[in-house]
Protein backbone atom coordinates (compact mmCIF):
# COMPACT_ATOMS: atom_id res chain seq x y z
CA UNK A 1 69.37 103.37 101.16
CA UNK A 2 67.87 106.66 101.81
CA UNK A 3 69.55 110.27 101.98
CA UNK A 4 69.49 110.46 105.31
CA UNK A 5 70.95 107.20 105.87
CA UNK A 6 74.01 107.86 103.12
CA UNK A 7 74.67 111.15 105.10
CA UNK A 8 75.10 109.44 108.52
CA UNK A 9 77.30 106.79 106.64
CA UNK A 10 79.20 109.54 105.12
CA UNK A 11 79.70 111.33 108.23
CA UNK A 12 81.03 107.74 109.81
CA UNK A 13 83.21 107.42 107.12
CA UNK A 14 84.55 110.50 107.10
CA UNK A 15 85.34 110.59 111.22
CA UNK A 16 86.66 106.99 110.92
CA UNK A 17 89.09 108.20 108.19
CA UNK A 18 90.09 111.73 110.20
CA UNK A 19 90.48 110.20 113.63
CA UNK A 20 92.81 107.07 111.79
CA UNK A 21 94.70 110.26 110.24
CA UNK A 22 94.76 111.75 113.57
CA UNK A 23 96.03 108.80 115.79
CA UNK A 24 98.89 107.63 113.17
CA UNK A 25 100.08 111.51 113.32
CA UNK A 26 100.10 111.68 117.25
CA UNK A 27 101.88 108.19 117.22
CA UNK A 28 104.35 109.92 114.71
CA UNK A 29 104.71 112.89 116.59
CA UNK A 30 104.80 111.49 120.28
CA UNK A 31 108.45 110.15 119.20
CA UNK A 32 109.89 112.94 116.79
CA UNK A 33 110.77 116.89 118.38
CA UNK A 34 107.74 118.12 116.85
CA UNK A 35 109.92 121.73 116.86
CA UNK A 36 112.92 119.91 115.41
CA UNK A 37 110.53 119.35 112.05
CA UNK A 38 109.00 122.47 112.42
CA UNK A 39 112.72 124.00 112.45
CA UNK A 40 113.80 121.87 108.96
CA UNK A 41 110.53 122.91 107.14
CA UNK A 42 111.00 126.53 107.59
CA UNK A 43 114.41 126.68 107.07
CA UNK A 44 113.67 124.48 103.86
CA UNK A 45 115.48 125.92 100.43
CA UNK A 46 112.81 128.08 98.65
CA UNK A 47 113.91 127.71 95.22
CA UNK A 48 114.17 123.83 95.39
CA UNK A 49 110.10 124.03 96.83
CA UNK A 50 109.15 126.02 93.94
CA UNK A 51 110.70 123.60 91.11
CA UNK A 52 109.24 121.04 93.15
CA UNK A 53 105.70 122.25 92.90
CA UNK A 54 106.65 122.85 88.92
CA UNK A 55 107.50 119.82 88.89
CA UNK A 56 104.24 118.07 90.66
CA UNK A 57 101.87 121.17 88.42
CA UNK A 58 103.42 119.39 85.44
CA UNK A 59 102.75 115.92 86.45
CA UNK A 60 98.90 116.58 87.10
CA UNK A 61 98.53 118.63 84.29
CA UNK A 62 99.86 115.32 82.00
CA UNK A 63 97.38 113.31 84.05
CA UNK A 64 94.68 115.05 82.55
CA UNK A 65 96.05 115.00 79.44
CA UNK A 66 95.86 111.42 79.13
CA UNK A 67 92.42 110.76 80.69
CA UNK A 68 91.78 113.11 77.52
CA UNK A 69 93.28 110.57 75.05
CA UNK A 70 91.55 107.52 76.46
CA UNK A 71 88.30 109.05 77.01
CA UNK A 72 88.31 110.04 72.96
CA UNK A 73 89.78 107.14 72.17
CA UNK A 74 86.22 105.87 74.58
CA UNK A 75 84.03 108.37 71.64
CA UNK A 76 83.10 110.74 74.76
CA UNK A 77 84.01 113.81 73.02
CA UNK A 78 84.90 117.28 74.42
CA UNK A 79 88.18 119.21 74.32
CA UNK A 80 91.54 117.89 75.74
CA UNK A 81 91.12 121.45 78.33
CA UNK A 82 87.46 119.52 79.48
CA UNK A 83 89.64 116.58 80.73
CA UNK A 84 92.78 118.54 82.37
CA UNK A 85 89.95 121.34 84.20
CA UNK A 86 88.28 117.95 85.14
CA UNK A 87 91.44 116.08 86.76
CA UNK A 88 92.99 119.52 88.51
CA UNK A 89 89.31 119.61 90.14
CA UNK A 90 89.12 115.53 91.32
CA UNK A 91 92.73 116.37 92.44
CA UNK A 92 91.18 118.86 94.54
CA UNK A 93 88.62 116.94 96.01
CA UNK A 94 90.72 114.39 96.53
CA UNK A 95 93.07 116.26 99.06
CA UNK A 96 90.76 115.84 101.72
CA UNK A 97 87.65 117.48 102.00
CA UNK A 98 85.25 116.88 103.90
CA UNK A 99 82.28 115.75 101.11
CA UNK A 100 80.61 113.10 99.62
CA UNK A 101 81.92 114.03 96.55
CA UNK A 102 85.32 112.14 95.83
CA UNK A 103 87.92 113.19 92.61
CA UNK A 104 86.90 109.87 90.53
CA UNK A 105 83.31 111.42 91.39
CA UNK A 106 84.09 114.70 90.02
CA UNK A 107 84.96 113.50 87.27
CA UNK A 108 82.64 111.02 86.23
CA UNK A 109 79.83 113.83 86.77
CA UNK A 110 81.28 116.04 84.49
CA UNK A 111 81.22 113.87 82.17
CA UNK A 112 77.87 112.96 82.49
CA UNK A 113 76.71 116.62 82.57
CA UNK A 114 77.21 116.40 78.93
CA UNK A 115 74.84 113.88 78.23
CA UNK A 116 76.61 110.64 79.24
CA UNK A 117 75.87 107.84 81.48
CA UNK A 118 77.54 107.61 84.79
CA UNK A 119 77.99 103.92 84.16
CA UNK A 120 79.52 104.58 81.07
CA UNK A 121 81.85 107.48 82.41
CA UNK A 122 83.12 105.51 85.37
CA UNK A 123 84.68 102.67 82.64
CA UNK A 124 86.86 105.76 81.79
CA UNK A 125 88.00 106.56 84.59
CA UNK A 126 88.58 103.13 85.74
CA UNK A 127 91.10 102.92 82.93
CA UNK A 128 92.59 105.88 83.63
CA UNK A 129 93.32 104.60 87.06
CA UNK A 130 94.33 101.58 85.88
CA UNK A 131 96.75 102.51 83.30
CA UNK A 132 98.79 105.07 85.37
CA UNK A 133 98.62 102.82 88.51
CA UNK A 134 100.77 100.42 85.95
CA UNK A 135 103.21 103.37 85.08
CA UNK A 136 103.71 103.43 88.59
CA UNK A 137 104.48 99.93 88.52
CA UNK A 138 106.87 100.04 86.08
CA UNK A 139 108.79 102.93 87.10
CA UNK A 140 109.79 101.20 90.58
CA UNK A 141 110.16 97.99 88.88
CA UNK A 142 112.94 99.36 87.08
CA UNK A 143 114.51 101.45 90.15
CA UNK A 144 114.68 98.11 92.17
CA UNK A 145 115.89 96.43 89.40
CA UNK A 146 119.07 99.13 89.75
CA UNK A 147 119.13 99.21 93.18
CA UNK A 148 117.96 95.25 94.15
CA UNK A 149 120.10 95.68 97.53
CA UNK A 150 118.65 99.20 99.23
CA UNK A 151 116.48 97.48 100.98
CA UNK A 152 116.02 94.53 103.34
CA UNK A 153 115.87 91.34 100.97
CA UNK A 154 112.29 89.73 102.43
CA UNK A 155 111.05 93.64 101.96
CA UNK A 156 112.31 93.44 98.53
CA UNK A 157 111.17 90.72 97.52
CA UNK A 158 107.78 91.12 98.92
CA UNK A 159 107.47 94.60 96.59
CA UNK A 160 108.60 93.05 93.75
CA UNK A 161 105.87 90.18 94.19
CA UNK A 162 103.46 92.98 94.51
CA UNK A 163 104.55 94.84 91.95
CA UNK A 164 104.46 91.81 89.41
CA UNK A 165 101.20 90.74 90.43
CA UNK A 166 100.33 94.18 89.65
CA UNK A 167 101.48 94.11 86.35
CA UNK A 168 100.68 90.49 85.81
CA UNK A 169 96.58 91.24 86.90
CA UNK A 170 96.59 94.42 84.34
CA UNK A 171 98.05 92.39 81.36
CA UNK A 172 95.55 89.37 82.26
CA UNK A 173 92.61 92.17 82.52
CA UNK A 174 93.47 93.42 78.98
CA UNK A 175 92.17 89.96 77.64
CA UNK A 176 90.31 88.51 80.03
CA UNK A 177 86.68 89.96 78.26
CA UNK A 178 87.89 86.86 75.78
CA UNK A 179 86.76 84.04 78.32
CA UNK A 180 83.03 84.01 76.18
CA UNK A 181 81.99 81.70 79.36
CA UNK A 182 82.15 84.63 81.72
CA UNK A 183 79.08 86.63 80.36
CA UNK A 184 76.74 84.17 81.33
CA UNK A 185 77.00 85.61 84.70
CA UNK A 186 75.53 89.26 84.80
CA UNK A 187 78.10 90.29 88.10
CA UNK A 188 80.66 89.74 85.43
CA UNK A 189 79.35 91.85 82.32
CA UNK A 190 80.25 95.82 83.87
CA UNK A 191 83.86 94.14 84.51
CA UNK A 192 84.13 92.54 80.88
CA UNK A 193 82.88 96.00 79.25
CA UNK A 194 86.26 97.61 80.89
CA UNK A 195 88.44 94.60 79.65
CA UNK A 196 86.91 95.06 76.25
CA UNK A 197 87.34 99.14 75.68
CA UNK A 198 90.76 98.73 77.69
CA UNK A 199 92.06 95.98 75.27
CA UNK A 200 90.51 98.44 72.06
CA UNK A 201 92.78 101.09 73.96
CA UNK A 202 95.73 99.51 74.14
CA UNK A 203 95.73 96.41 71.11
CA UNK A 204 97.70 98.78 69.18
CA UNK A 205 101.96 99.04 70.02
CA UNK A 206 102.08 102.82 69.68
CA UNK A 207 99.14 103.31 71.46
CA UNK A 208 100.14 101.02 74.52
CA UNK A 209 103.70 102.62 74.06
CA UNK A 210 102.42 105.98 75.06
CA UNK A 211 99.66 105.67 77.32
CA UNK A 212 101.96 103.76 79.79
CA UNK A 213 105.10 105.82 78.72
CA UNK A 214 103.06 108.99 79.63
CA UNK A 215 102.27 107.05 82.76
CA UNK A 216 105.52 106.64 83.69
CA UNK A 217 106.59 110.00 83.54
CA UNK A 218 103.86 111.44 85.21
CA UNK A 219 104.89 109.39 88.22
CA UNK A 220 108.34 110.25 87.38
CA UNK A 221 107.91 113.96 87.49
CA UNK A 222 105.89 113.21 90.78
CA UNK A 223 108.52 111.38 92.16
CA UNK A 224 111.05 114.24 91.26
CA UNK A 225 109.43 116.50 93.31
CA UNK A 226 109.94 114.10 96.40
CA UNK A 227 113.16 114.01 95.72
CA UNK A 228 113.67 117.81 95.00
CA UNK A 229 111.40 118.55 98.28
CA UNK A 230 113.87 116.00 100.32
CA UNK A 231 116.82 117.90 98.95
CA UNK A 232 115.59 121.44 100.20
CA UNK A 233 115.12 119.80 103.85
CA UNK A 234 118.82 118.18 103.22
CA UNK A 235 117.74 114.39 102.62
CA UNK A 236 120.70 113.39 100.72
CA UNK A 237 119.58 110.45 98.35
CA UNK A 238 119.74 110.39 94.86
CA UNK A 239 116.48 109.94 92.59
CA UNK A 240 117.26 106.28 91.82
CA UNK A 241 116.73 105.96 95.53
CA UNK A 242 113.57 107.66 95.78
CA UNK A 243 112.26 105.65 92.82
CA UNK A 244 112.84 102.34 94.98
CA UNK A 245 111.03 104.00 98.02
CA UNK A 246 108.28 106.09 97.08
CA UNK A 247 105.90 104.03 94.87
CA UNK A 248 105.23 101.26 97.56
CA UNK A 249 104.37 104.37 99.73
CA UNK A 250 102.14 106.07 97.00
CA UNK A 251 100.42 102.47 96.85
CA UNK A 252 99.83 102.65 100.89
CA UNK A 253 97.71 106.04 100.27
CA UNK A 254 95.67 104.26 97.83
CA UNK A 255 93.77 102.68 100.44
CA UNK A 256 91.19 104.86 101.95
CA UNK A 257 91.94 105.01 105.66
CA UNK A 258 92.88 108.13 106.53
CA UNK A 259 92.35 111.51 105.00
CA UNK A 260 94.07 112.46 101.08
CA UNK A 261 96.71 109.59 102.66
CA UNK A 262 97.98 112.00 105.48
CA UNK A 263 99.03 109.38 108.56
CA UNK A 264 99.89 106.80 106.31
CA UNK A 265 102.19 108.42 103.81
CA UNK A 266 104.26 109.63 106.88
CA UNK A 267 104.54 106.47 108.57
CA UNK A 268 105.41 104.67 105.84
CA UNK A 269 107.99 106.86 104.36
CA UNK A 270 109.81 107.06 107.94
CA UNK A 271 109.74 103.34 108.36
CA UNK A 272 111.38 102.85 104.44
CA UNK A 273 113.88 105.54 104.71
CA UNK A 274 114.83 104.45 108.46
CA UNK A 275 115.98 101.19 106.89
CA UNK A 276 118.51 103.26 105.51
CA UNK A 277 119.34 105.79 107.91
CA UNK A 278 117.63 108.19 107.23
CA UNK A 279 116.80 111.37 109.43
CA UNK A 280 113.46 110.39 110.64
CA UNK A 281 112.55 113.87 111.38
CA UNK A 282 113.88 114.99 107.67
CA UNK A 283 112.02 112.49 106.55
CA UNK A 284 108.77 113.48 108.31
CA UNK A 285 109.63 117.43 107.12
CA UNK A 286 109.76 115.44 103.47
CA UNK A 287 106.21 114.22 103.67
CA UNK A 288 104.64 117.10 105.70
CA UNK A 289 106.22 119.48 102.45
CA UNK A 290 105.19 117.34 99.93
CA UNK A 291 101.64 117.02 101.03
CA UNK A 292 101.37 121.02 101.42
CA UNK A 293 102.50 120.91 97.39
CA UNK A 294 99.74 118.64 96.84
CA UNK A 295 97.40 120.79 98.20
CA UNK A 296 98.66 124.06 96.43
CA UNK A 297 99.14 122.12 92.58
CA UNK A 298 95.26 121.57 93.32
CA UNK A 299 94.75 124.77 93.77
CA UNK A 300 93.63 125.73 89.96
CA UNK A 301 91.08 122.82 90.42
CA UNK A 302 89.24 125.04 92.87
CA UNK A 303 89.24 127.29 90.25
CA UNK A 304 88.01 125.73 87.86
CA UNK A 305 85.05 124.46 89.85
CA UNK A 306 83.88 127.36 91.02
CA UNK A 307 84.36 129.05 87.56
CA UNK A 308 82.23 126.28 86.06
CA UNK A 309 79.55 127.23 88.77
CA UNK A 310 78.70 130.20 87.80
CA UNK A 311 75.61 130.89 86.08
CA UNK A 312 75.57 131.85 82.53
CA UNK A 313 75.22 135.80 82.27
CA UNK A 314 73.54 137.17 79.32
């Protein structure tokens, strides 16, 4: 494919992903008092907003800290403060821009900048996605395991099958580089690499114990900050409930169709929280907040890449 042509696919991609963005919002928006949110937000309690983006800074900064640890533990080298400037700038990217350049992207180019191979620092960051995606994963399992009747019971169930899956697919990718058979077939070689440096990762108990630990509470602290931005907008749930609600929503924004999850994470938070009674224009305050934190906890990422820009001044 040549430049030209990528560009015009970008530039598809990109509109398809804004206009989905844009159409879920105006659906959102047709049926909530669009001044009745704007009137919650600003009223919103200050202090609560700024423990919340603590909160969130904290969580990110962690994430960095542990694509640190499993890139060394990968022999790639470079200083834990490579790995969190790295991860604050892919969060960056990642809250929307319009580029070709995605976080994961970021990332794996910085490594390679220092003399890697793409190939070779994508497995890295596939793990690190991976691994926290399981954290994730756990942490709900555990609040519906608390709270089994918040929720609808066919909704419940149908999380907790995903969420098992989940967890059943990343303990059967661990060993699945041990089926010999499989490298006969080239597709299946890139994929068996990962398994192999995952499993050398995670084969030893205090290693697994605090990669997925760490996990956990990064998605915990994250998921604190919901909470503490749905308490300064007057949501009045306790954390145990946001645990059961949020990570199905966080695994909705995983799927690229609409912009840094925008659209989607609104939608689906008002449609969970509704089943409860829920406000849905607190609700939609909630989300509107908590992306706004997203986008200001990225902040040092822009930073840092533009810092790491400059020339080198004698």
């Amino acid at each position: 494919m040549s430049n030209s042509e990528e560009k015009i696919q970008f530039k598809l991609s990109w509109l398809i992903r804004i206009s989905i963005t844009l159409l879920i919002l105006f659906l959102i928006f047709r049926s909530i008092d669009i001044s009745n949110v704007k009137n919650s937000i600003f009223s919103a309690n200050i202090p609560l907003l700024f423990l919340a983006i603590l909160f969130q800074f904290v969580s990110t900064f962690l994430a960095g800290y542990r694509w640190g640890k499993i890139m060394k533990k990968l022999q790639f080298g470079q200083r834990t403060a490579f790995y969190v400037h790295s991860y604050f700038k892919g969060s960056f990217f990642n809250q929307g821009l319009p580029t070709s350049i995605g976080g994961d992207a970021i990332r794996v180019l910085d490594v390679a900048q220092n003399g890697h191979r793409k190939r070779d620092a994508l497995i890295g960051v596939i793990i690190d996605r991976g691994i926290g995606l399981t954290g994730l994963l756990i942490l709900n399992l555990v609040a519906n395991f608390f709270l089994p009747d918040l929720l609808p019971q066919n909704l419940f169930y149908m999380i907790n099958t995903v969420v098992i899956s989940g967890l059943a697919g990343f303990i059967a990718f661990i060993y699945i580089h041990r089926l010999k058979f499989l490298y006969r077939n080239r597709l299946f070689n890139y994929i068996l690499r990962i398994s192999e440096y995952l499993n050398n990762i995670l084969k030893n108990p205090s290693s697994l114990g605090f990669h997925l630990s760490l996990s956990v509470i990064i998605h915990l602290l994250s998921t604190i900050n919901i909470f503490l931005v749905g308490k300064s907008v007057g949501l009045q749930y306790d954390l145990l409930t946001i645990m059961v609600i949020v990570p199905p929503v966080i695994l909705l924004t995983l799927v690229p169709i609409s912009l840094a999850g925008w659209g989607i994470r609104e939608g689906a938070l008002i449609g969970l929280f509704s089943l409860i009674g829920a406000s849905s224009t607190t609700v939609l305050s909630m989300s509107i907040l908590y992306g706004i934190i997203l986008i200001i906890t990225s902040l040092p990422g822009l930073y840092f890449y533009l810092h790491e820009k400059k020339p080198a001044t004698s």
